[in-house]
Protein backbone atom coordinates (compact mmCIF):
# COMPACT_ATOMS: atom_id res chain seq x y z
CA UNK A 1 145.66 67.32 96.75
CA UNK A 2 142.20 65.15 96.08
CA UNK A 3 140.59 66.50 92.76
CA UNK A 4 136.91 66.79 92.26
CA UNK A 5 135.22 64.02 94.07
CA UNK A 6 131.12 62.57 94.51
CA UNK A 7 132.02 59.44 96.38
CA UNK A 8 134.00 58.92 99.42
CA UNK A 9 134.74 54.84 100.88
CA UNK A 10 136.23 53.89 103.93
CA UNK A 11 138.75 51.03 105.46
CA UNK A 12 136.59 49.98 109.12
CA UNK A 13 139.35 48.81 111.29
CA UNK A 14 141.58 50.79 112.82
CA UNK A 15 140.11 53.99 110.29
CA UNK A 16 136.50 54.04 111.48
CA UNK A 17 136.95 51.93 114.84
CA UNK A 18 139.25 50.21 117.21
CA UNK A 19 139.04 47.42 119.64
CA UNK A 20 139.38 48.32 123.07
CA UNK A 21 141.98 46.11 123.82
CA UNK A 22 144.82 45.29 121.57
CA UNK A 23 146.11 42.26 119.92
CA UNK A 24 148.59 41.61 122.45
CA UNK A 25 146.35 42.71 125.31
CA UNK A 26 143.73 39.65 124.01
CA UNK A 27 146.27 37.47 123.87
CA UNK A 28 148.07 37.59 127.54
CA UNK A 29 144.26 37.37 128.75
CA UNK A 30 143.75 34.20 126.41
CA UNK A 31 146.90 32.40 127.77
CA UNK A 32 146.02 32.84 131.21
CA UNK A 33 142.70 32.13 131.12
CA UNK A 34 143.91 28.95 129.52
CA UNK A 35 146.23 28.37 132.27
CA UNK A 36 149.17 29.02 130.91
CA UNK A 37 151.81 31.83 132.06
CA UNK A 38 151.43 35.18 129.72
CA UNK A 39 154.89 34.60 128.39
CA UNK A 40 154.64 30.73 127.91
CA UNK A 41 155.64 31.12 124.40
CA UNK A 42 157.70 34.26 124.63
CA UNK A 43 157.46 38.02 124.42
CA UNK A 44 153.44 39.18 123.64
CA UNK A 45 154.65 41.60 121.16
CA UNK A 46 156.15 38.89 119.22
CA UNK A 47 153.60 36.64 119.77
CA UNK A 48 150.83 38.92 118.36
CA UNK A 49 152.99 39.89 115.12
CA UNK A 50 153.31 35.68 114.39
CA UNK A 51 149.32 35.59 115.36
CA UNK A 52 148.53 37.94 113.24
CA UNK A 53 150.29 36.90 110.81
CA UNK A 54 148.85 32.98 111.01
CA UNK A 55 145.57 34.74 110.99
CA UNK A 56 146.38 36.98 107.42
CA UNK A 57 148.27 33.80 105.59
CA UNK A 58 144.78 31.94 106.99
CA UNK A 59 141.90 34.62 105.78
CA UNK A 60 143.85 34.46 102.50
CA UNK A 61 143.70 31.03 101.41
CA UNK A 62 140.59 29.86 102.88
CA UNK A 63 136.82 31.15 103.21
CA UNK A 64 135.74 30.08 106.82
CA UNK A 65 134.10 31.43 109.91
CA UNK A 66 135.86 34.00 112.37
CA UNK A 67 136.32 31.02 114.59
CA UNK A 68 137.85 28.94 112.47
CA UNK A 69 140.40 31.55 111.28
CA UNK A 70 141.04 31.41 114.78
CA UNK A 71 141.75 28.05 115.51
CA UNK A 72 144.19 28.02 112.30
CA UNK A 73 146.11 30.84 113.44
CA UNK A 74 146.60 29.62 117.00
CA UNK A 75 147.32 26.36 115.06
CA UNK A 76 150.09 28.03 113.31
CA UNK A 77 151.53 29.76 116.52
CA UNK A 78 151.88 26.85 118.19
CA UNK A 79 153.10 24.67 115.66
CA UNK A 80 156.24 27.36 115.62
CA UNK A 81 156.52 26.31 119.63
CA UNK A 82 156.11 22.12 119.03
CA UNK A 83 152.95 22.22 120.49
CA UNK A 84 150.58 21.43 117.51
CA UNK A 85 148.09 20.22 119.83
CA UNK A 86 144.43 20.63 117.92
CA UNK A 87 142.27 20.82 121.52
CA UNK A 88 144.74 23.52 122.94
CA UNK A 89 144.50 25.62 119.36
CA UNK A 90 140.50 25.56 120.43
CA UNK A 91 140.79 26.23 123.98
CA UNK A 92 142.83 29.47 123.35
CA UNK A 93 140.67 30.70 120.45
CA UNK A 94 137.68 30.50 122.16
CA UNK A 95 139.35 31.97 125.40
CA UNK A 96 140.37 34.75 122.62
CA UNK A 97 137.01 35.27 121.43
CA UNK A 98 135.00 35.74 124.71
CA UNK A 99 137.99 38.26 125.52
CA UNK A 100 137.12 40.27 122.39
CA UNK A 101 133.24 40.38 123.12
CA UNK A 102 133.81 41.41 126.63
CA UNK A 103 135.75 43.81 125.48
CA UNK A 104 134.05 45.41 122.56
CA UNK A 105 135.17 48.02 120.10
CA UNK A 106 134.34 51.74 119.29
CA UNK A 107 134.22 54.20 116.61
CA UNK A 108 136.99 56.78 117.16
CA UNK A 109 135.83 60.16 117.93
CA UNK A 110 133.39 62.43 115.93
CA UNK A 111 133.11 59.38 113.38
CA UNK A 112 129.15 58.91 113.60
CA UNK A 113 128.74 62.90 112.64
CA UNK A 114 131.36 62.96 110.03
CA UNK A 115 129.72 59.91 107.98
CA UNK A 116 126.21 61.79 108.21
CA UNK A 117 127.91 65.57 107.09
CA UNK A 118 129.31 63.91 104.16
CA UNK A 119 126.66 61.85 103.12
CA UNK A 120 124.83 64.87 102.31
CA UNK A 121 127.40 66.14 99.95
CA UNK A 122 129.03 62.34 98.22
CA UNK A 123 127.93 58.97 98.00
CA UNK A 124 129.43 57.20 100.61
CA UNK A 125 130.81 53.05 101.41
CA UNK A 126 133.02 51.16 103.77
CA UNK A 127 134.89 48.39 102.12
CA UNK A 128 136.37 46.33 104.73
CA UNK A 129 138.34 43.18 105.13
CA UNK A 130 137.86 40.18 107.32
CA UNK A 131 135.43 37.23 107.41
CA UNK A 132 131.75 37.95 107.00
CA UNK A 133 130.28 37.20 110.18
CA UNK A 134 132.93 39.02 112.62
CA UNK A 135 133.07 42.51 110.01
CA UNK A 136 129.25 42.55 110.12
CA UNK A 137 128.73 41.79 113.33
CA UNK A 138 131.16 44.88 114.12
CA UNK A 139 128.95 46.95 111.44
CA UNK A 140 126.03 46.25 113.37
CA UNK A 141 127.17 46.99 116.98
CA UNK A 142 128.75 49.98 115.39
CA UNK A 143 125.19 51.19 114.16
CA UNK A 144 127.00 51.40 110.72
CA UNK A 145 125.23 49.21 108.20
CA UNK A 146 122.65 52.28 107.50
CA UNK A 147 125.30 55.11 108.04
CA UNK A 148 126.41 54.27 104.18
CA UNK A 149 125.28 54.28 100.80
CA UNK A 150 126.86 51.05 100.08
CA UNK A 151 128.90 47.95 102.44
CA UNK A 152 131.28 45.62 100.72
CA UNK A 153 132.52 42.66 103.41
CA UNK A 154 135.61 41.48 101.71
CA UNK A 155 134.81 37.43 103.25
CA UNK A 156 131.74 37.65 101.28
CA UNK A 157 133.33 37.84 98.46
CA UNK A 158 135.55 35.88 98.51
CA UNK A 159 138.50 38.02 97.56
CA UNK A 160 140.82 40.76 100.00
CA UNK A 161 142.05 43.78 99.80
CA UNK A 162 144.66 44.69 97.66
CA UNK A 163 142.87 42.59 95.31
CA UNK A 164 140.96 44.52 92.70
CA UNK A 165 137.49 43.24 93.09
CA UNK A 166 136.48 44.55 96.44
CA UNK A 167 137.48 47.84 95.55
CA UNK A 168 135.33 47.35 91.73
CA UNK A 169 132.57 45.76 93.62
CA UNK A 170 132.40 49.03 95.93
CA UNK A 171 132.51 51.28 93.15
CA UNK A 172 130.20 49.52 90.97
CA UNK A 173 127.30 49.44 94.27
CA UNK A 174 127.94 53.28 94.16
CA UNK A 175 127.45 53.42 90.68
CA UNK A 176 131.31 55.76 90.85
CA UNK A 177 133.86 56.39 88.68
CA UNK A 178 137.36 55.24 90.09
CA UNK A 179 138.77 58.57 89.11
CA UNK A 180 135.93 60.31 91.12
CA UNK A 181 136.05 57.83 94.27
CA UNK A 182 138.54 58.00 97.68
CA UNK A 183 139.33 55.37 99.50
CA UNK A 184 140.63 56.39 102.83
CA UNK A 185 142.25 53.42 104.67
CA UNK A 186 144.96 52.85 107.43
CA UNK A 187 147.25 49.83 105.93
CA UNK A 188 149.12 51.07 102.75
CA UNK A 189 149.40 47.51 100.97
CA UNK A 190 145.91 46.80 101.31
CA UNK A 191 144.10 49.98 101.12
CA UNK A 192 146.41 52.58 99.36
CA UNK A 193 147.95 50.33 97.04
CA UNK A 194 144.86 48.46 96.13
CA UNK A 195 142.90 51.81 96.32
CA UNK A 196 145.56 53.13 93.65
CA UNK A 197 144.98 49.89 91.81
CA UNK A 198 142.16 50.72 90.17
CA UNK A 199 142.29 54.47 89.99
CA UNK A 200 140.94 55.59 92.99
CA UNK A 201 142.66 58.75 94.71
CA UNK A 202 143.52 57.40 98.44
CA UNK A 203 144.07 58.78 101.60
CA UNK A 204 146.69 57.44 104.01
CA UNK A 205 145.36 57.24 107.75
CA UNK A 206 148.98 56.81 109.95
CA UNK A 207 148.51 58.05 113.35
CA UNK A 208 152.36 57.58 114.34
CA UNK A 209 153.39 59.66 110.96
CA UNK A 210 154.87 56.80 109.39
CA UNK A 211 156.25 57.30 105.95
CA UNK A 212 156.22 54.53 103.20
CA UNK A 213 158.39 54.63 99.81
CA UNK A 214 157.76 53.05 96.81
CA UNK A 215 156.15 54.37 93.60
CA UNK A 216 152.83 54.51 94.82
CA UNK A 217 151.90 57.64 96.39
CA UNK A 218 148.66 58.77 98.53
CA UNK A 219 146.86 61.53 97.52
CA UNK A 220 147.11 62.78 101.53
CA UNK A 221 148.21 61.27 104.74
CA UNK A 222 145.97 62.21 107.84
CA UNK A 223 146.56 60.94 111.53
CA UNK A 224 142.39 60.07 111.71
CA UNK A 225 140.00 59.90 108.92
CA UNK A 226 138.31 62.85 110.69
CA UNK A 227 140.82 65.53 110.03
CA UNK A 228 139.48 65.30 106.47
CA UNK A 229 136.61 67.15 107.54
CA UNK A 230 137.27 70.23 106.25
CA UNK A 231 139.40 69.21 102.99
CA UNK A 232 136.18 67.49 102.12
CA UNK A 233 133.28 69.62 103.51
């Protein structure tokens, strides 16, 4: 169980929001809107693990623009398939991009009026990953950037998630203790174990139930950050 908290921080992706379409899903409609087949370099699932994965070893190593991380992970993909072609790597991220726009994102159910409750009880932050100009852009079609107390982009820093700094630089814009902080997030390497990093209690957002050994272990597990309503109101 949580102990005594005044400041609660939240993960955005896939804890506050979702895209519309998945991964995969934005990638078939990429390929063919590039002209090639939707299975041109094999199964979509296993494409969109290796994409996102080109797209994580990318965001890591190198501060650039959502568009650029792009590029480099389709770069990477199709380097794996002997087609390191620089104009196609474009083509398909920018196909990938006007997919995503068209497509949007939302904040999962009950989200807007569960931020507002509990801002009236803690102090309140979203500490997110990603570059700067795609997580803010999402904060502000969101209507989020005001729904907080404090906003930490990870790209603007510099530094991701499990790193310690985001998670310090969250705290110390709250003006919070670790010990009396939660950070509820929906990846356990970046959020839980960073989270746990630096003292923070965590909360474990899994919607399929999935269970994770290892020696660090979250303070709760919820299937939506919302189901923490009344543990924490």
């Amino acid at each position: 169980m949580m102990k005594s908290l005044t400041t609660v921080v939240f993960d955005l992706d896939s804890t506050l929001c979702r895209y519309r379409f998945t991964v995969a899903e934005v990638l078939e409609q990429a390929l063919v809107r590039c002209g090639f087949a939707s299975d041109r370099f094999g199964p979509i699932d296993v494409l969109a693990d290796g994409y996102n994965a080109a797209w994580w070893a990318a965001e890591e190593t190198v501060k650039a623009s959502t568009e650029e991380l792009r590029r480099r992970a389709w770069i990477g993909v199709l380097e794996q398939h002997g087609l390191a072609e620089v104009s196609v790597a474009r083509d398909l991220a920018d196909a990938y991009s006007e997919i995503r726009k068209e497509t949007g994102l939302e904040l999962f159910p009950e989200v807007e009026a569960f931020l507002a409750d509990l801002r009236v009880r803690y102090r309140t932050g979203i500490l997110t990953n990603g570059p700067s100009d795609m997580q803010w852009e999402k904060l502000r079609d969101l209507d989020l950037v005001d729904a907080v107390d404090a906003i930490v982009v990870a790209g603007d820093l510099g530094f991701f998630k499990p790193d310690p700094r985001p998670f310090r630089r969250v705290l110390e814009l709250l003006e919070t203790e670790p010990s009396d902080a939660v950070y509820i997030g929906d990846s356990f390497e970046h959020d839980i174990v960073g989270a746990h990093g630096v003292g923070m209690q965590t909360v474990w957002v899994t919607p399929d139930g999935a269970l994770h050994e290892g020696d660090v272990v979250p303070d709760a597990v919820v299937e939506r950050a919302t189901d923490l309503r009344e543990a924490l109101l």
